[in-house]
N, C-alpha and C. Protein backbone atom coordinates (compact mmCIF):
# COMPACT_ATOMS: atom_id res chain seq x y z
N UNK A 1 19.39 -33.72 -33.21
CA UNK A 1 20.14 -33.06 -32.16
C UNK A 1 19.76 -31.58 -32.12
N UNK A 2 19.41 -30.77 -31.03
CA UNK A 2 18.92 -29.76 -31.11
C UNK A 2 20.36 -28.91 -30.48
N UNK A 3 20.64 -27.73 -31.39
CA UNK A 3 22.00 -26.99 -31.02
C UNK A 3 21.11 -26.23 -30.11
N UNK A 4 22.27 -25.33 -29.19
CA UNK A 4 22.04 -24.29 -28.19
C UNK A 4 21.40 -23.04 -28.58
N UNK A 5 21.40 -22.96 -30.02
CA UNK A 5 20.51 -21.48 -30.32
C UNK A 5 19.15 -22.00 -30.43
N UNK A 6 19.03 -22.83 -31.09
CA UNK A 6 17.51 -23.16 -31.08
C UNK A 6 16.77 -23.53 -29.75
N UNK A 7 17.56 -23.96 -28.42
CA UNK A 7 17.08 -24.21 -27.16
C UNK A 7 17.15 -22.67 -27.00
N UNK A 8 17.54 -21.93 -27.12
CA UNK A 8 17.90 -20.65 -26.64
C UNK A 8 16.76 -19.90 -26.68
N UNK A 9 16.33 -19.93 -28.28
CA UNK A 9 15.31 -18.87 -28.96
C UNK A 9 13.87 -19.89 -28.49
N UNK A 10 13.44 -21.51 -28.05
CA UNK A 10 12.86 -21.86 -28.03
C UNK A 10 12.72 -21.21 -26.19
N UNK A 11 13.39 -20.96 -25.03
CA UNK A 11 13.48 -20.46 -23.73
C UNK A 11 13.24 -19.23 -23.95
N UNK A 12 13.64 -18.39 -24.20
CA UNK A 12 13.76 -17.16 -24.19
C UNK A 12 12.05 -16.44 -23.52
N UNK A 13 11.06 -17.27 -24.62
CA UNK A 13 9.95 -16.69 -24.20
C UNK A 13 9.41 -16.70 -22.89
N UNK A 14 9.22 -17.86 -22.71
CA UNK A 14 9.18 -18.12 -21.27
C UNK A 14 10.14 -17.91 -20.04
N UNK A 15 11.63 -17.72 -20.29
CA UNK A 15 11.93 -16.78 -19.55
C UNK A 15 11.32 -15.75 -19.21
N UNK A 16 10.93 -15.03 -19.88
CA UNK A 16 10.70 -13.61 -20.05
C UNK A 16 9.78 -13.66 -19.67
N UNK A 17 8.61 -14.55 -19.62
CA UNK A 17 7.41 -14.18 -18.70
C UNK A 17 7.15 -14.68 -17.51
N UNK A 18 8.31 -15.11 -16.80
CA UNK A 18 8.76 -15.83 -15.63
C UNK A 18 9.34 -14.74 -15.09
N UNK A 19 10.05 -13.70 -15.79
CA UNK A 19 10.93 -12.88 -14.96
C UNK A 19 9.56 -10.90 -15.03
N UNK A 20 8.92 -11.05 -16.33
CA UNK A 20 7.79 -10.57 -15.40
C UNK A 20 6.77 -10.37 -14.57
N UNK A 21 6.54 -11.81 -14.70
CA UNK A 21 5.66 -11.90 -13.36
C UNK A 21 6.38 -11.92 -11.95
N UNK A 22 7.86 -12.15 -12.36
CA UNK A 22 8.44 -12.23 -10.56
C UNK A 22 8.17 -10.42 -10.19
N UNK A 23 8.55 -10.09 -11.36
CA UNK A 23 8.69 -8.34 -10.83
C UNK A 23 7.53 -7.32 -10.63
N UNK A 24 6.29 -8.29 -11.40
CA UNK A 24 4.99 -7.77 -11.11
C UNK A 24 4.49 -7.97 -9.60
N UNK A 25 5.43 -9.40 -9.22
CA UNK A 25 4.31 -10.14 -7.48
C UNK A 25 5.10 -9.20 -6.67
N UNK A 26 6.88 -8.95 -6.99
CA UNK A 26 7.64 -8.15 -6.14
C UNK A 26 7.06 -6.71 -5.93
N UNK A 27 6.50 -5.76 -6.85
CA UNK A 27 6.34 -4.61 -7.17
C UNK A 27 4.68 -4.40 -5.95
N UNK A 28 4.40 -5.28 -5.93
CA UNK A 28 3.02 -4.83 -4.98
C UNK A 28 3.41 -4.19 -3.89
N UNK A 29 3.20 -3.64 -3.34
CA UNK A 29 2.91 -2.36 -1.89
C UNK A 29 2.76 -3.97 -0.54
N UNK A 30 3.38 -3.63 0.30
CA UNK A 30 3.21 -4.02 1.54
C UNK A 30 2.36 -3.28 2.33
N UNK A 31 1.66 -3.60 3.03
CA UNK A 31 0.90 -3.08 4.22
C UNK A 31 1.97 -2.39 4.99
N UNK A 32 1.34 -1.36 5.44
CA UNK A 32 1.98 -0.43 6.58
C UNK A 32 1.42 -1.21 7.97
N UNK A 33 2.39 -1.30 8.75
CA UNK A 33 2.59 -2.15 10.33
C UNK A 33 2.28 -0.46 11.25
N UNK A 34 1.37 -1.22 12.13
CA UNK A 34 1.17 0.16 13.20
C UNK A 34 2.62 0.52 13.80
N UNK A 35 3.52 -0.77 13.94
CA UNK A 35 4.93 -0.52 14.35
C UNK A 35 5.65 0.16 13.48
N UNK A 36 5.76 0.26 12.30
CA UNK A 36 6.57 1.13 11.58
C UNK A 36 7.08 2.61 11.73
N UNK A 37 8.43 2.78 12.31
CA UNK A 37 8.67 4.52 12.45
C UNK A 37 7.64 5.49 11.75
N UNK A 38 7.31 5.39 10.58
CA UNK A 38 6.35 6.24 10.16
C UNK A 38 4.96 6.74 10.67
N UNK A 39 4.53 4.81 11.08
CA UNK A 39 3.07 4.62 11.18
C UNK A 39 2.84 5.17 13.12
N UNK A 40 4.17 5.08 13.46
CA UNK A 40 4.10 5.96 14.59
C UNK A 40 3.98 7.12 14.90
N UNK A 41 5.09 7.58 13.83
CA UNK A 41 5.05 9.19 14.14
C UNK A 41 3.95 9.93 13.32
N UNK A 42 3.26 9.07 13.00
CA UNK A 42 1.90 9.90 12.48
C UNK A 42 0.53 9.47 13.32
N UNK A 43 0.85 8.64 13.86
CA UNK A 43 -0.13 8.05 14.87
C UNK A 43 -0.99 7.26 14.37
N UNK A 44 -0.78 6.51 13.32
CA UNK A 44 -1.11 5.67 12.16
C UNK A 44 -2.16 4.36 13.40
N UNK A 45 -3.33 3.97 13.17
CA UNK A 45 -4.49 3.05 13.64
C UNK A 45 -4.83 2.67 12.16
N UNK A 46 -4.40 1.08 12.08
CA UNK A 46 -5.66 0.47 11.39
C UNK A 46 -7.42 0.56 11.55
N UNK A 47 -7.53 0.90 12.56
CA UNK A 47 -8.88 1.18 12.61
C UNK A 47 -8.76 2.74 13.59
N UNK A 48 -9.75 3.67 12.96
CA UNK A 48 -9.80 4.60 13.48
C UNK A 48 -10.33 4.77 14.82
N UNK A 49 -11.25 3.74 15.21
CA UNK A 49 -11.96 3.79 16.33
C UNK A 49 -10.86 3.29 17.94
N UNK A 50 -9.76 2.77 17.81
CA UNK A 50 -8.65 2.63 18.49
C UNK A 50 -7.27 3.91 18.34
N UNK A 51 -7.88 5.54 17.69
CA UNK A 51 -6.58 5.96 18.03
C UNK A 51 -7.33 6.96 18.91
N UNK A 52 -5.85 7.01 20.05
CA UNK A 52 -5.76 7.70 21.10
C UNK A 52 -6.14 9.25 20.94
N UNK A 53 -7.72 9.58 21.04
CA UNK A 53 -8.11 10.93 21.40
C UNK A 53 -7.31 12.16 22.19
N UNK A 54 -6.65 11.83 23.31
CA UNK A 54 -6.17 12.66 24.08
C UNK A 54 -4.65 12.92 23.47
N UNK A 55 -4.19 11.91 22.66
CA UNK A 55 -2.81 12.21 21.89
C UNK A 55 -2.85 12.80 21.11
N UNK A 56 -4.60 12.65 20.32
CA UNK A 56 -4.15 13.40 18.97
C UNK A 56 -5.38 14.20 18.91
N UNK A 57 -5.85 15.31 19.45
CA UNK A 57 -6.43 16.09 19.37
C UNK A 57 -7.36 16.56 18.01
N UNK A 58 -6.62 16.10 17.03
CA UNK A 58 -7.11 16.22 15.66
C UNK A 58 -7.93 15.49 15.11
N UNK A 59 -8.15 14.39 15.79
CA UNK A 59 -8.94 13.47 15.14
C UNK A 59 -10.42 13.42 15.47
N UNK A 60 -11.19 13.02 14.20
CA UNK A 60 -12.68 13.63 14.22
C UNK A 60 -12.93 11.96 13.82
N UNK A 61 -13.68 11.65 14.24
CA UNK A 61 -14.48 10.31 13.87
C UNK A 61 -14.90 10.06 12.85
N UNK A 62 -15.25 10.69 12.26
CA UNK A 62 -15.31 10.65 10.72
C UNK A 62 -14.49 10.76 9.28
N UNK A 63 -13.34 11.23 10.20
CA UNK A 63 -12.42 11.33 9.01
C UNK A 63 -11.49 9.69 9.12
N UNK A 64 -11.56 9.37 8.13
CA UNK A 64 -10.37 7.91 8.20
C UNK A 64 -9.98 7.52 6.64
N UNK A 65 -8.83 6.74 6.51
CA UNK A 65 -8.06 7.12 5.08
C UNK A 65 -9.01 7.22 4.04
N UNK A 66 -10.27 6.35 4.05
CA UNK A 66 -11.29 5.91 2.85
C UNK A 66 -11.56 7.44 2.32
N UNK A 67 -11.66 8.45 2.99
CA UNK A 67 -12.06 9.71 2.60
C UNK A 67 -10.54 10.81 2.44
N UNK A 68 -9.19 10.79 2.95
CA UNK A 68 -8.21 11.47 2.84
C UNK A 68 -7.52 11.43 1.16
N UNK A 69 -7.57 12.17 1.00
CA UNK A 69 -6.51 12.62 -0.16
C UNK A 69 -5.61 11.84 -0.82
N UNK A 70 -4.91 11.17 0.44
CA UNK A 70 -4.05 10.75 0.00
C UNK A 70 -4.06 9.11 -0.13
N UNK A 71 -5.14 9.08 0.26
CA UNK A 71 -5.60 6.98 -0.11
C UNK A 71 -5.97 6.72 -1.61
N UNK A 72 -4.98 6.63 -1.76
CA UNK A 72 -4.89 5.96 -3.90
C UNK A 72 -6.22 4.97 -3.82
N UNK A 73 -7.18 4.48 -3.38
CA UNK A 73 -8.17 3.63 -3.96
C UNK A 73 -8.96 3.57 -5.30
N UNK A 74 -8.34 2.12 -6.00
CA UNK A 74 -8.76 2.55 -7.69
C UNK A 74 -10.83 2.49 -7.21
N UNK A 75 -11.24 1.42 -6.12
CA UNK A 75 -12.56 1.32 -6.05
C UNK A 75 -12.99 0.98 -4.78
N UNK A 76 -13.30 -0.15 -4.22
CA UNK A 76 -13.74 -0.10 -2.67
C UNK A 76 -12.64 -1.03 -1.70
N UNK A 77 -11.34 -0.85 -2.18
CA UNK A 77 -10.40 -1.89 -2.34
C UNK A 77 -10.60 -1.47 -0.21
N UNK A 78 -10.34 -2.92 0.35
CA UNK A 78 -10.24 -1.88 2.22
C UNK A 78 -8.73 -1.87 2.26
N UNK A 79 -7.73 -2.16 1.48
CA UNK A 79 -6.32 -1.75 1.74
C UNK A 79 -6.10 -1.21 0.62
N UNK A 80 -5.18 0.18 0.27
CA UNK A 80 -4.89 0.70 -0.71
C UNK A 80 -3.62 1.80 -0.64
N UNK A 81 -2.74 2.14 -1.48
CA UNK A 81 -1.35 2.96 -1.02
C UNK A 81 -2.31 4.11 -0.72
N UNK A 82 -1.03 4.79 0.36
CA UNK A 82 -1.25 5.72 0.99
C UNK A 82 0.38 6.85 0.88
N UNK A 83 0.01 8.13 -0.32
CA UNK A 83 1.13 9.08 -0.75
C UNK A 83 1.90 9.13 1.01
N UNK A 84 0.87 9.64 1.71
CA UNK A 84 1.62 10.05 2.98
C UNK A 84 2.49 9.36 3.92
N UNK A 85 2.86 7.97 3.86
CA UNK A 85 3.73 6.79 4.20
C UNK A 85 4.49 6.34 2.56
N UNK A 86 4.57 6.84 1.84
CA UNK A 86 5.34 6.20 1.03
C UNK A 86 4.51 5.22 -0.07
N UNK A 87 3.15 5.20 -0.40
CA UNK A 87 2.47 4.71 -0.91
C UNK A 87 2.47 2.66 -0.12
N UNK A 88 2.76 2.98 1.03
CA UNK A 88 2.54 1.26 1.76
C UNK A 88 1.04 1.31 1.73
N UNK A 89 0.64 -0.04 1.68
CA UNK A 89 -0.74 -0.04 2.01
C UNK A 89 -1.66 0.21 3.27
N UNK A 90 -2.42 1.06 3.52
CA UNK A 90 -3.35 1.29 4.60
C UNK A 90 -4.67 0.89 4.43
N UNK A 91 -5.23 0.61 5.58
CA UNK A 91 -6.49 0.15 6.24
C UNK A 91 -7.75 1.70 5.57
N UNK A 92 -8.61 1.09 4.80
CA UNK A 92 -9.75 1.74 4.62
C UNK A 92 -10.10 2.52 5.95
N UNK A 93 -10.19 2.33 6.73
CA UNK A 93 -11.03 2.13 7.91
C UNK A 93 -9.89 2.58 9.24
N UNK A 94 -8.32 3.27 8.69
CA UNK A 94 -7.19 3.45 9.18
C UNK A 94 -7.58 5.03 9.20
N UNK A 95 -6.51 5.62 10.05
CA UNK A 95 -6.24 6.93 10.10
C UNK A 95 -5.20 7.62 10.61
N UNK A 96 -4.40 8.74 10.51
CA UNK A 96 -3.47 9.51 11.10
C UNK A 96 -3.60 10.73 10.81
N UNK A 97 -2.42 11.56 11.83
CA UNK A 97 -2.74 13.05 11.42
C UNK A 97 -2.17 13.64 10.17
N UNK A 98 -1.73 12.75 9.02
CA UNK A 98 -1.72 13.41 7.78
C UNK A 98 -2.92 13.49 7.09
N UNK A 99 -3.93 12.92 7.53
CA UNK A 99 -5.71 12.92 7.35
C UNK A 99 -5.71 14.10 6.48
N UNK A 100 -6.32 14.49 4.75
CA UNK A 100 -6.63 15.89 4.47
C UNK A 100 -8.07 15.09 3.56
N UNK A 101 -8.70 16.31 3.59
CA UNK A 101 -10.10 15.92 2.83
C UNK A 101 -10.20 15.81 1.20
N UNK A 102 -10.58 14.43 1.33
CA UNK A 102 -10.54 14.44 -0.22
C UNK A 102 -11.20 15.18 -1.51
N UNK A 103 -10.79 15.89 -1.89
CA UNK A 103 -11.41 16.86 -2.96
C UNK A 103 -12.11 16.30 -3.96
């Protein structure tokens, strides 16, 4: 007959790596939506070659997140957090006018 501590201490482990992997899959970054209040008011394009020139005066063709400051990419990842939305994930190949040059 197996008592409740020994089921206990025999669960326990595998609990525990059931409840970190839930919080590791939860903890990933969502993509930033061009709809998002943010991704608006910054004028946020998954692809740079679709944002509106005449709206945003600032934008140079060459600049897009892969090169800004603020695109966390550990390597050639094409989605990666972005400081300037809250670390959501953005489009390599994305851009807005929080655009700064990466140092």
């Amino acid at each position: 007959m197996t008592s409740r501590r020994t089921f206990l201490f025999a669960a326990l482990p595998s609990a525990a790596l059931a409840a970190a992997g839930a919080r590791s899959a939860s903890a990933q970054a969502a993509k930033l939506e061009e709809s998002d209040r943010t991704a608006v008011s910054l004028g946020y394009k998954h692809d740079a070659t679709k944002v509106d020139k005449a709206k945003f005066p600032t934008f140079v063709a060459a600049r897009n997140c892969a090169n800004c400051q603020s695109f966390a990419a550990k390597g050639n990842e094409e989605w990666a957090p972005c400081a300037a939305v809250g670390n959501k994930l953005v489009n390599a190949k994305g851009w807005c006018v929080a655009w700064v040059k990466k140092a």
